[in-house]
N, C-alpha and C. Protein backbone atom coordinates (compact mmCIF):
# COMPACT_ATOMS: atom_id res chain seq x y z
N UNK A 1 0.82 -1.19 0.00
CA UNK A 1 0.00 0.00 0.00
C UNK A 1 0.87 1.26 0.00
N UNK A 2 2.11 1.24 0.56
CA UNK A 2 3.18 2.51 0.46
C UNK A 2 2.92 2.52 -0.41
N UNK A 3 3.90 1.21 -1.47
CA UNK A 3 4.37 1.95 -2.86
C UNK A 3 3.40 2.49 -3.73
N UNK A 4 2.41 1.98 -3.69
CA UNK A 4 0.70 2.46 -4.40
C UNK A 4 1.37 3.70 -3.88
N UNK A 5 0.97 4.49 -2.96
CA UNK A 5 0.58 6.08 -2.34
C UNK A 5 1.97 6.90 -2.56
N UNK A 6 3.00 6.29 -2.82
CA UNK A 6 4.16 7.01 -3.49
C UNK A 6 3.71 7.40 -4.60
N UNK A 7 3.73 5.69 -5.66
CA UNK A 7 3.24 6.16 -7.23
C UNK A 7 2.47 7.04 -7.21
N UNK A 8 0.86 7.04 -6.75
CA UNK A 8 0.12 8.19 -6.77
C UNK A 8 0.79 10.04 -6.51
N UNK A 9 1.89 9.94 -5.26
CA UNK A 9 2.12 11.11 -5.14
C UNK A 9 3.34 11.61 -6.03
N UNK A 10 4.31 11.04 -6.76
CA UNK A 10 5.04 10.99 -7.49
C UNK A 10 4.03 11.07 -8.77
N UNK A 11 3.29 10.16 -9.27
CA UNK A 11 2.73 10.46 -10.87
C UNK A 11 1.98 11.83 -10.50
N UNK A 12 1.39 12.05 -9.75
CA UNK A 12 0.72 13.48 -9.14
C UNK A 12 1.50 14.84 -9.61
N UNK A 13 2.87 15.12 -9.00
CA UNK A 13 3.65 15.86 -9.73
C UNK A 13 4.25 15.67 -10.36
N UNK A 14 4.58 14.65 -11.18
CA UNK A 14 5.21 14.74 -12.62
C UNK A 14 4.21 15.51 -13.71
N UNK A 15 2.74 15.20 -13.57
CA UNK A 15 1.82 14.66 -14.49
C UNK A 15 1.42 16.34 -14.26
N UNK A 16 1.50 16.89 -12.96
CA UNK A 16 1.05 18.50 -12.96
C UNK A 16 1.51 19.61 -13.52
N UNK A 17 2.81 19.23 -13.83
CA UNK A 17 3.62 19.96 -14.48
C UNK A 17 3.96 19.70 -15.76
N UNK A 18 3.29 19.22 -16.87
CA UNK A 18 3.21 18.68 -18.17
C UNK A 18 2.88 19.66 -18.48
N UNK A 19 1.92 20.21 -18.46
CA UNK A 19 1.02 20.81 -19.74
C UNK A 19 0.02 22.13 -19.09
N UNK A 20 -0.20 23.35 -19.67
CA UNK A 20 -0.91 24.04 -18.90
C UNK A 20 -1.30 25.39 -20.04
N UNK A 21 -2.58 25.27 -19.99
CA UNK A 21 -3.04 26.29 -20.74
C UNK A 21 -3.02 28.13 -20.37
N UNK A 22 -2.31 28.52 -19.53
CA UNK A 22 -2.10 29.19 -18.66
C UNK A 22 -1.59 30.79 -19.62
N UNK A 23 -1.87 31.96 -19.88
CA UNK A 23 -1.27 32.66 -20.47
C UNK A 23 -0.40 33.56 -19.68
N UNK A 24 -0.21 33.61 -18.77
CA UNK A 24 1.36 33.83 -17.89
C UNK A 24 2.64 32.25 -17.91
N UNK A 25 2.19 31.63 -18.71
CA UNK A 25 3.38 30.30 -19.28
C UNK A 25 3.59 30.63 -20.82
N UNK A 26 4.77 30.44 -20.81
CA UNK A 26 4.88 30.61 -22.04
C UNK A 26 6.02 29.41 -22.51
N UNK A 27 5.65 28.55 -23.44
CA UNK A 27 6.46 27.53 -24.04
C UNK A 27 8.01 27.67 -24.15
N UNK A 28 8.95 27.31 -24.03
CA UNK A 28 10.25 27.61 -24.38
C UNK A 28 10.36 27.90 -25.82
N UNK A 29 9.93 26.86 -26.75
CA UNK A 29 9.40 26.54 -27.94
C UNK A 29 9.07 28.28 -28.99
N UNK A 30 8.28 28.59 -27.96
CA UNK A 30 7.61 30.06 -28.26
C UNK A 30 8.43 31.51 -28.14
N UNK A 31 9.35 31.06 -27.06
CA UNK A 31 10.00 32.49 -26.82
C UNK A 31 11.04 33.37 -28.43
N UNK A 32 10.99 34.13 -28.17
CA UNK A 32 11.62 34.71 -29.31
C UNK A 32 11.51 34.34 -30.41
N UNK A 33 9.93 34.38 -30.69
CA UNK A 33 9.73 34.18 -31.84
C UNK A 33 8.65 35.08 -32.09
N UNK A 34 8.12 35.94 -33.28
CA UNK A 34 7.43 37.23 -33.48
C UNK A 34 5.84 35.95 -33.34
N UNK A 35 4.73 37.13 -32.98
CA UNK A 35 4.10 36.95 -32.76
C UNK A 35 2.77 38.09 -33.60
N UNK A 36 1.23 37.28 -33.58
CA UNK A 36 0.60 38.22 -34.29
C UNK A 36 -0.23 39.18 -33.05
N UNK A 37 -0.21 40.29 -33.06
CA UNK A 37 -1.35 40.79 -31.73
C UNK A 37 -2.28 41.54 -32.53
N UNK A 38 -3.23 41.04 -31.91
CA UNK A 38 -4.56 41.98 -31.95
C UNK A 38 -5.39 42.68 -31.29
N UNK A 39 -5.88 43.62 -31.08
CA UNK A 39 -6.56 44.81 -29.96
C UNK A 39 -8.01 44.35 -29.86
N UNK A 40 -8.50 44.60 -28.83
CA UNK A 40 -9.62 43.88 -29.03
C UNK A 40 -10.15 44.53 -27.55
N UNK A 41 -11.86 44.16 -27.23
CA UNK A 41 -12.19 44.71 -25.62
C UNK A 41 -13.19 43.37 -25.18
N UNK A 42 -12.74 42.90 -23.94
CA UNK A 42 -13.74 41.73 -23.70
C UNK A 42 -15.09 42.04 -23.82
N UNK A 43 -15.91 40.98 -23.98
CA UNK A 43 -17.35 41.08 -24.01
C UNK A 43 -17.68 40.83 -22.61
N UNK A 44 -17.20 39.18 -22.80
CA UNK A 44 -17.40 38.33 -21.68
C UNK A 44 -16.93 37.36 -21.36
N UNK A 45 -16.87 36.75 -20.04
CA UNK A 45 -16.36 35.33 -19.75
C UNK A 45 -17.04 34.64 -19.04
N UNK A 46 -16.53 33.33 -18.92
CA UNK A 46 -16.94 32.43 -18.53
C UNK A 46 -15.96 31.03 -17.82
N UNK A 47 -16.40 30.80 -16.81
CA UNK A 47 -15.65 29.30 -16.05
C UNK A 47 -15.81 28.28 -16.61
N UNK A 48 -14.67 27.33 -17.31
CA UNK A 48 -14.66 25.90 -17.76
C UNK A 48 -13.54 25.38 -16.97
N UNK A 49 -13.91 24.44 -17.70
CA UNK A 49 -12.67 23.25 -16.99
C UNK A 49 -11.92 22.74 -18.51
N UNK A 50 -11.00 22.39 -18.63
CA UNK A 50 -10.16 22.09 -19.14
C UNK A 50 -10.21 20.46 -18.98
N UNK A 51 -10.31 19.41 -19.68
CA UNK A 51 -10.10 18.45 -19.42
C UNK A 51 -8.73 17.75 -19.48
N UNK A 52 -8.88 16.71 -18.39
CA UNK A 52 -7.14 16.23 -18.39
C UNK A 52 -7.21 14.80 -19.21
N UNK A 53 -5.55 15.22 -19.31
CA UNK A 53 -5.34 14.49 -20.80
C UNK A 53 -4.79 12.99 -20.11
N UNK A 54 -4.90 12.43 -21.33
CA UNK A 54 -4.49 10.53 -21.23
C UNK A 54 -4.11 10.21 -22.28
N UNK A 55 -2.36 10.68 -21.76
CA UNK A 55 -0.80 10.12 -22.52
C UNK A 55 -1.05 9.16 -22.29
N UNK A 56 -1.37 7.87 -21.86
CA UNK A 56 -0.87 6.54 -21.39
C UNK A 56 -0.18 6.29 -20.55
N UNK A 57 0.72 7.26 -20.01
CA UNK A 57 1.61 7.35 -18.89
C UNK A 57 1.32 7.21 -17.59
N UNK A 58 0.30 7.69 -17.28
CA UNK A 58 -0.68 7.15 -16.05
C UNK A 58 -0.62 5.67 -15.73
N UNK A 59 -1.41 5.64 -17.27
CA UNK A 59 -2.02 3.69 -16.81
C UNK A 59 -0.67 3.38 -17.02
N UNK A 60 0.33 3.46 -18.12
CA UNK A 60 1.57 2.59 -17.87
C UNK A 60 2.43 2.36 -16.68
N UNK A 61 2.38 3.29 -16.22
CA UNK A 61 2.88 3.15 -14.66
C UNK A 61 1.97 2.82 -13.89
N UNK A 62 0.93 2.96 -13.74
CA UNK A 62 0.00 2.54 -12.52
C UNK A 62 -0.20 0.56 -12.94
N UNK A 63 0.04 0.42 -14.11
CA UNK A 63 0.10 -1.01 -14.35
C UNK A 63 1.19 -1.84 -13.73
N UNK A 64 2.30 -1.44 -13.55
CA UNK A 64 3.94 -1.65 -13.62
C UNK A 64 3.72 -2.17 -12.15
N UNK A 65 3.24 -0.78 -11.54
CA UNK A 65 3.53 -0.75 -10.01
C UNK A 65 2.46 -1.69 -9.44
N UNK A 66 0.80 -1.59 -10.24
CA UNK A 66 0.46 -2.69 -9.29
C UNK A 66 0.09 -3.71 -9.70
N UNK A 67 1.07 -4.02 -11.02
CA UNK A 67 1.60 -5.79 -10.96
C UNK A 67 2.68 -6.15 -9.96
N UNK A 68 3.79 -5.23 -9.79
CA UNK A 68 4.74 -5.49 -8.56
C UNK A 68 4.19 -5.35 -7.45
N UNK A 69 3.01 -4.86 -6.83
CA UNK A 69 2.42 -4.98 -5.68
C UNK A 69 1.77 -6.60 -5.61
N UNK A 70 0.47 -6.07 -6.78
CA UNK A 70 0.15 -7.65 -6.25
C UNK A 70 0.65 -9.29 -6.64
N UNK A 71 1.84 -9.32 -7.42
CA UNK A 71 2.91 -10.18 -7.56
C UNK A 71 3.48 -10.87 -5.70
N UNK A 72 3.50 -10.04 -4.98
CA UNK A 72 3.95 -10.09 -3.24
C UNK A 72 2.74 -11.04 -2.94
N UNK A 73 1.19 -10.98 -3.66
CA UNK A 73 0.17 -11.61 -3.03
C UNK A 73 0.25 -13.25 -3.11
N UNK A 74 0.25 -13.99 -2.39
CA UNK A 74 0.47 -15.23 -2.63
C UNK A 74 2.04 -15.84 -3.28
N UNK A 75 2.05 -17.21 -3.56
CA UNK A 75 2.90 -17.66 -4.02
C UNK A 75 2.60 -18.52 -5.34
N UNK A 76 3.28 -18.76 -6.18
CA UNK A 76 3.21 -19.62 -7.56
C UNK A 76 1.93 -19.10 -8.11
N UNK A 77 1.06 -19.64 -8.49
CA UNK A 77 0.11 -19.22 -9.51
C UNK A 77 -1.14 -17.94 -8.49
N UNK A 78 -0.85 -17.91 -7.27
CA UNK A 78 -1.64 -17.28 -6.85
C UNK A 78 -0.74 -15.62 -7.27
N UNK A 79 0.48 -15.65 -6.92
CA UNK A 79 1.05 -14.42 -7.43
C UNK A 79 1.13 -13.74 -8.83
N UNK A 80 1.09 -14.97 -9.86
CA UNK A 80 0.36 -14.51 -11.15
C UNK A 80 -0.84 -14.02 -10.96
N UNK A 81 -1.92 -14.47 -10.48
CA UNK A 81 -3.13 -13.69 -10.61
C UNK A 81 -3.23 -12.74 -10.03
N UNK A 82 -2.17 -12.50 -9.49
CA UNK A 82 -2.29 -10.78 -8.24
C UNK A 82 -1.48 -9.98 -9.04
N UNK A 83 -0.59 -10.50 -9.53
CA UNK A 83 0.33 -9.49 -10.52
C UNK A 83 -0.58 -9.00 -11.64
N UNK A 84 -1.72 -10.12 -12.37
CA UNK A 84 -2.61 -9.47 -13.40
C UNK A 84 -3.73 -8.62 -12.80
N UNK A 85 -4.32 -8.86 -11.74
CA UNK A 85 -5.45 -8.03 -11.04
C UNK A 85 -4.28 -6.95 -10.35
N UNK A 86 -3.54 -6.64 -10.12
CA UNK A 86 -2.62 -5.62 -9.56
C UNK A 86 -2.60 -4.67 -10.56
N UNK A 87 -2.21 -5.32 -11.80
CA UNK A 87 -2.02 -4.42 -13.16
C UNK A 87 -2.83 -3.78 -13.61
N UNK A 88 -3.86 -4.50 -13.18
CA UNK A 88 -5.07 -3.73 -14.07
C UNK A 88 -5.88 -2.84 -13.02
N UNK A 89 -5.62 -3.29 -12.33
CA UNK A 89 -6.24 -2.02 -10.96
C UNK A 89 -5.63 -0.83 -10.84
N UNK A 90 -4.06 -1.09 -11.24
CA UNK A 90 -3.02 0.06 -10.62
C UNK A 90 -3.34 0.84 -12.29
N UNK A 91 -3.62 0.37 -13.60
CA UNK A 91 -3.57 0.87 -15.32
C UNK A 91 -4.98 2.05 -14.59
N UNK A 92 -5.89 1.17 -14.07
CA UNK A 92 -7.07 2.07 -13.95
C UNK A 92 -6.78 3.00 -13.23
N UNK A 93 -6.23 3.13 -11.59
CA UNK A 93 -6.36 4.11 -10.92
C UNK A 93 -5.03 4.97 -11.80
N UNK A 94 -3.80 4.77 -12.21
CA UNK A 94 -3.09 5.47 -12.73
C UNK A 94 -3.98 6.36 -13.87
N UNK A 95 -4.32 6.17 -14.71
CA UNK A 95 -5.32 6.44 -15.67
C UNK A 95 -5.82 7.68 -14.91
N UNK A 96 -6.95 7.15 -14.37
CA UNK A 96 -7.48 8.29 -12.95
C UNK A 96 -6.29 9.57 -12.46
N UNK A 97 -5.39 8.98 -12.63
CA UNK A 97 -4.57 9.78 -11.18
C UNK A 97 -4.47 10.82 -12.44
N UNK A 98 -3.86 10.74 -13.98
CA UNK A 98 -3.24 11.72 -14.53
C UNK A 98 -4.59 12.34 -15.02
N UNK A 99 -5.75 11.78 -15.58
CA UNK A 99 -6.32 13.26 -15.58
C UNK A 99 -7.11 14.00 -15.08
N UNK A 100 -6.82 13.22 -13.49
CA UNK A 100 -7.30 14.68 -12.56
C UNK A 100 -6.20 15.55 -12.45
N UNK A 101 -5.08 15.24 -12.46
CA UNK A 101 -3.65 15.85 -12.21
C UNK A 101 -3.50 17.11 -13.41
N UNK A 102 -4.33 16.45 -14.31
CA UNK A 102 -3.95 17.29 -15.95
C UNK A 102 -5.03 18.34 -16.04
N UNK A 103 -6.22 18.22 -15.21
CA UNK A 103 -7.26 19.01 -15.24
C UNK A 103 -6.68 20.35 -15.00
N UNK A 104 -7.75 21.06 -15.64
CA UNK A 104 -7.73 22.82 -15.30
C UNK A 104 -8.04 23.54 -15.24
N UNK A 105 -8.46 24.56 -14.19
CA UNK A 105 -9.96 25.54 -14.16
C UNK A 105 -9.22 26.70 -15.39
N UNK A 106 -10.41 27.19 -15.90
CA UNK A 106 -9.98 27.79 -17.38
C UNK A 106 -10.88 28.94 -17.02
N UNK A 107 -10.84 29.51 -18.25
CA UNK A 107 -11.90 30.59 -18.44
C UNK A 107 -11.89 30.77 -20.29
N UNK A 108 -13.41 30.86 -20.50
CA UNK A 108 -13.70 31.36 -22.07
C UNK A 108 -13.68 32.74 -22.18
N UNK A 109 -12.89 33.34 -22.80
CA UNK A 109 -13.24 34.74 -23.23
C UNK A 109 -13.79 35.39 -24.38
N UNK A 110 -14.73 35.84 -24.50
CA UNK A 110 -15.21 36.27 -26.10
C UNK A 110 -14.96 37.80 -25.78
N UNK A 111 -14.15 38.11 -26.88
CA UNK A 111 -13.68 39.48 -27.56
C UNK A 111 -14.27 40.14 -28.82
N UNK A 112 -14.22 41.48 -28.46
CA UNK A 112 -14.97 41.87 -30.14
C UNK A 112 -13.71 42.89 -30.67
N UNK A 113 -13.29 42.47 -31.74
CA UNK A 113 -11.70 42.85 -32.07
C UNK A 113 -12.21 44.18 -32.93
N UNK A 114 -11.07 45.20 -32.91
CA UNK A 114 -11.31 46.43 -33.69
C UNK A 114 -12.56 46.94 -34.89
N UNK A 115 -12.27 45.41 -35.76
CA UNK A 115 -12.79 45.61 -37.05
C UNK A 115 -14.14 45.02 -36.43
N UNK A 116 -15.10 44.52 -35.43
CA UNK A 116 -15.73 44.50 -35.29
C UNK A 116 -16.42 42.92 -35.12
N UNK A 117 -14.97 41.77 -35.45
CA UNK A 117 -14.83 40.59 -35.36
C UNK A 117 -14.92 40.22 -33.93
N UNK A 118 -15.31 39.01 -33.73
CA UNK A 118 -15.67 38.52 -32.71
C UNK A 118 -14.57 37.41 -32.72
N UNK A 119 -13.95 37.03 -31.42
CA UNK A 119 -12.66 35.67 -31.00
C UNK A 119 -13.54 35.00 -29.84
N UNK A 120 -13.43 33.67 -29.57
CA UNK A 120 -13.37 33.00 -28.54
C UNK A 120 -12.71 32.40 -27.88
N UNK A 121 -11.55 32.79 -27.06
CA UNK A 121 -10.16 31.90 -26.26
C UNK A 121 -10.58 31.09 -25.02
N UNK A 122 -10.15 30.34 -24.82
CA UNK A 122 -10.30 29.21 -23.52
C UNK A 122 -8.35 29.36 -23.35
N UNK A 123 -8.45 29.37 -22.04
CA UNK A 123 -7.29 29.89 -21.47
C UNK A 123 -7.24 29.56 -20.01
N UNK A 124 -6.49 28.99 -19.46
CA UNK A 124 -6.36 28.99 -17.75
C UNK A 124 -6.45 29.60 -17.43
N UNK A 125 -6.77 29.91 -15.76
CA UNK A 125 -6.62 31.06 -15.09
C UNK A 125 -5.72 31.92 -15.14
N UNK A 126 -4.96 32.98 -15.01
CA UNK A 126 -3.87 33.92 -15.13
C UNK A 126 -4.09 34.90 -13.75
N UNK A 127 -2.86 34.96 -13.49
CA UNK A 127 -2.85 36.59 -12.30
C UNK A 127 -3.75 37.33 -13.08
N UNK A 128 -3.99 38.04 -13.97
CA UNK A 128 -4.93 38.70 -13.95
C UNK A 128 -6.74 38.42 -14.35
N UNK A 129 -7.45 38.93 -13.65
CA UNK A 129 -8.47 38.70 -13.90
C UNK A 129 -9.39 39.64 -14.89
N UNK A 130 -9.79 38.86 -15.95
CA UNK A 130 -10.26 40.23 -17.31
C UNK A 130 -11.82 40.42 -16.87
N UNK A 131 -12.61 40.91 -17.09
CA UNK A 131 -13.99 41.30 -17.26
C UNK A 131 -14.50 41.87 -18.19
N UNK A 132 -16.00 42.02 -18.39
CA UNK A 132 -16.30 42.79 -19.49
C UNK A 132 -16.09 44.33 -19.78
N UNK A 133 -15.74 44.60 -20.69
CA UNK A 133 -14.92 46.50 -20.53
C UNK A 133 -14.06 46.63 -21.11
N UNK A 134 -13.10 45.41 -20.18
CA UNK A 134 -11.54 45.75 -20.46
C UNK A 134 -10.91 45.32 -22.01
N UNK A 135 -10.10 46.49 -21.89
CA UNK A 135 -8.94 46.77 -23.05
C UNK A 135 -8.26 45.30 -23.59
N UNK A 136 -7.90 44.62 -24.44
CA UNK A 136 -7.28 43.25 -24.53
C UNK A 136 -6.69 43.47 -25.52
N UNK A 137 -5.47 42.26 -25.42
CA UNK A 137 -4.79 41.85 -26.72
C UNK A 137 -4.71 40.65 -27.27
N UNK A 138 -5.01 40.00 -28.16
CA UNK A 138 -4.79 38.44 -28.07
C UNK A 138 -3.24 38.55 -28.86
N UNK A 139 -2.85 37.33 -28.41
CA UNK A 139 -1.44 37.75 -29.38
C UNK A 139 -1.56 36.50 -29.27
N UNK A 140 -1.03 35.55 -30.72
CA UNK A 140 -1.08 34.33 -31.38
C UNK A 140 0.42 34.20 -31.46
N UNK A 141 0.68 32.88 -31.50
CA UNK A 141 2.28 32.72 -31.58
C UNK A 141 1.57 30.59 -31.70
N UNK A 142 2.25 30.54 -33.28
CA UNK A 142 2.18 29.17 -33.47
C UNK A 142 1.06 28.54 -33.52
N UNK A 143 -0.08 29.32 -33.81
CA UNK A 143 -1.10 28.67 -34.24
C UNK A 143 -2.26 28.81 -32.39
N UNK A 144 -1.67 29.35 -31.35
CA UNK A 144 -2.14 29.06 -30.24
C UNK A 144 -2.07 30.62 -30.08
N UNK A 145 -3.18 30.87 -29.60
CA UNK A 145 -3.62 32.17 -28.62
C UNK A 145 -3.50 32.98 -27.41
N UNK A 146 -3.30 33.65 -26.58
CA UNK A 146 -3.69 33.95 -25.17
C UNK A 146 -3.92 35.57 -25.26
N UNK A 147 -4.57 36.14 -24.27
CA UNK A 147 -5.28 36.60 -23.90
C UNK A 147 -5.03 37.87 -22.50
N UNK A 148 -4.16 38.99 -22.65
CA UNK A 148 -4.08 39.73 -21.82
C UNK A 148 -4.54 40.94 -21.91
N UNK A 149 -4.48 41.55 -21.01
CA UNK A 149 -5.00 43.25 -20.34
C UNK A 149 -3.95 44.05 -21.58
N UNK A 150 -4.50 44.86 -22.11
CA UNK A 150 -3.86 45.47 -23.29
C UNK A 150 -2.92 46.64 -22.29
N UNK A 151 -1.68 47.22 -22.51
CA UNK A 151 -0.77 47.72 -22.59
C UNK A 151 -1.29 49.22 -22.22
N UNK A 152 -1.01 49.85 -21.10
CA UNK A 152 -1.82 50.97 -21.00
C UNK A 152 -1.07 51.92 -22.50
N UNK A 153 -1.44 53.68 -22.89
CA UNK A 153 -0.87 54.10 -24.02
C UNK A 153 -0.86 55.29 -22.93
């Protein structure tokens, strides 16, 4: 039962720090590279969730670990069947573990851009919080979006 509650707290932060829709993150990938911006003023937003993702990495490890758990159960053919019910218990809860780990409270923003165009971004939370009113910029870099408080003038 340790090693279970390790794996869990170990795949926990590996798996949290993967991926994050966040527009105060910015990709390594992304840096110094020109970008398109556009001016724009929120309309409105809205709270989503972000769903978490399933690399396989979860269940592959949660399989690993609880075939080596229940492998300890019994001896000769009883430890085969604990190593296969181990595996497949530990594939499922691993599974589980990464995409609650991967989940992410978000927010939708709809913008009405200069020319009178309308955007819709889904974006993580950020230090700042936008509302309807405010000044914005979306600035695109690689096909991906985000979403800040425009630049006072």
């Amino acid at each position: 039962m340790k090693l279970i509650s390790t794996f869990v707290a170990t795949t926990a932060l590996v798996l949290s720090g993967c991926s994050t829709t966040s527009p105060d993150v910015i990709k390594r990938e992304d840096a110094q590279r020109m970008s398109n911006v556009l001016d724009g003023v929120v309309l409105s937003t809205r709270d989503v969730t972000v769903e978490g993702s399933q690399s396989g990495i979860g269940t592959a490890a949660g399989g690993v670990v609880g075939g080596v758990a229940g492998s300890t159960v019994g001896k000769g053919k009883g430890a085969v069947v604990g190593a296969v019910i181990g595996a497949v218990a530990g594939g499922v809860a691993g599974n589980a573990v990464e995409r609650g780990t991967t989940r992410e409270d978000a927010i939708e923003i709809l913008v009405q851009l200069k020319n009178g165009e309308r955007r819709a971004i889904v974006q993580a939370k950020g230090a700042e919080m936008l509302t309807a009113g405010d000044a914005v910029i979306i600035i695109t870099t690689g096909g991906k979006a985000r979403v800040v408080r425009a630049p006072r003038s």
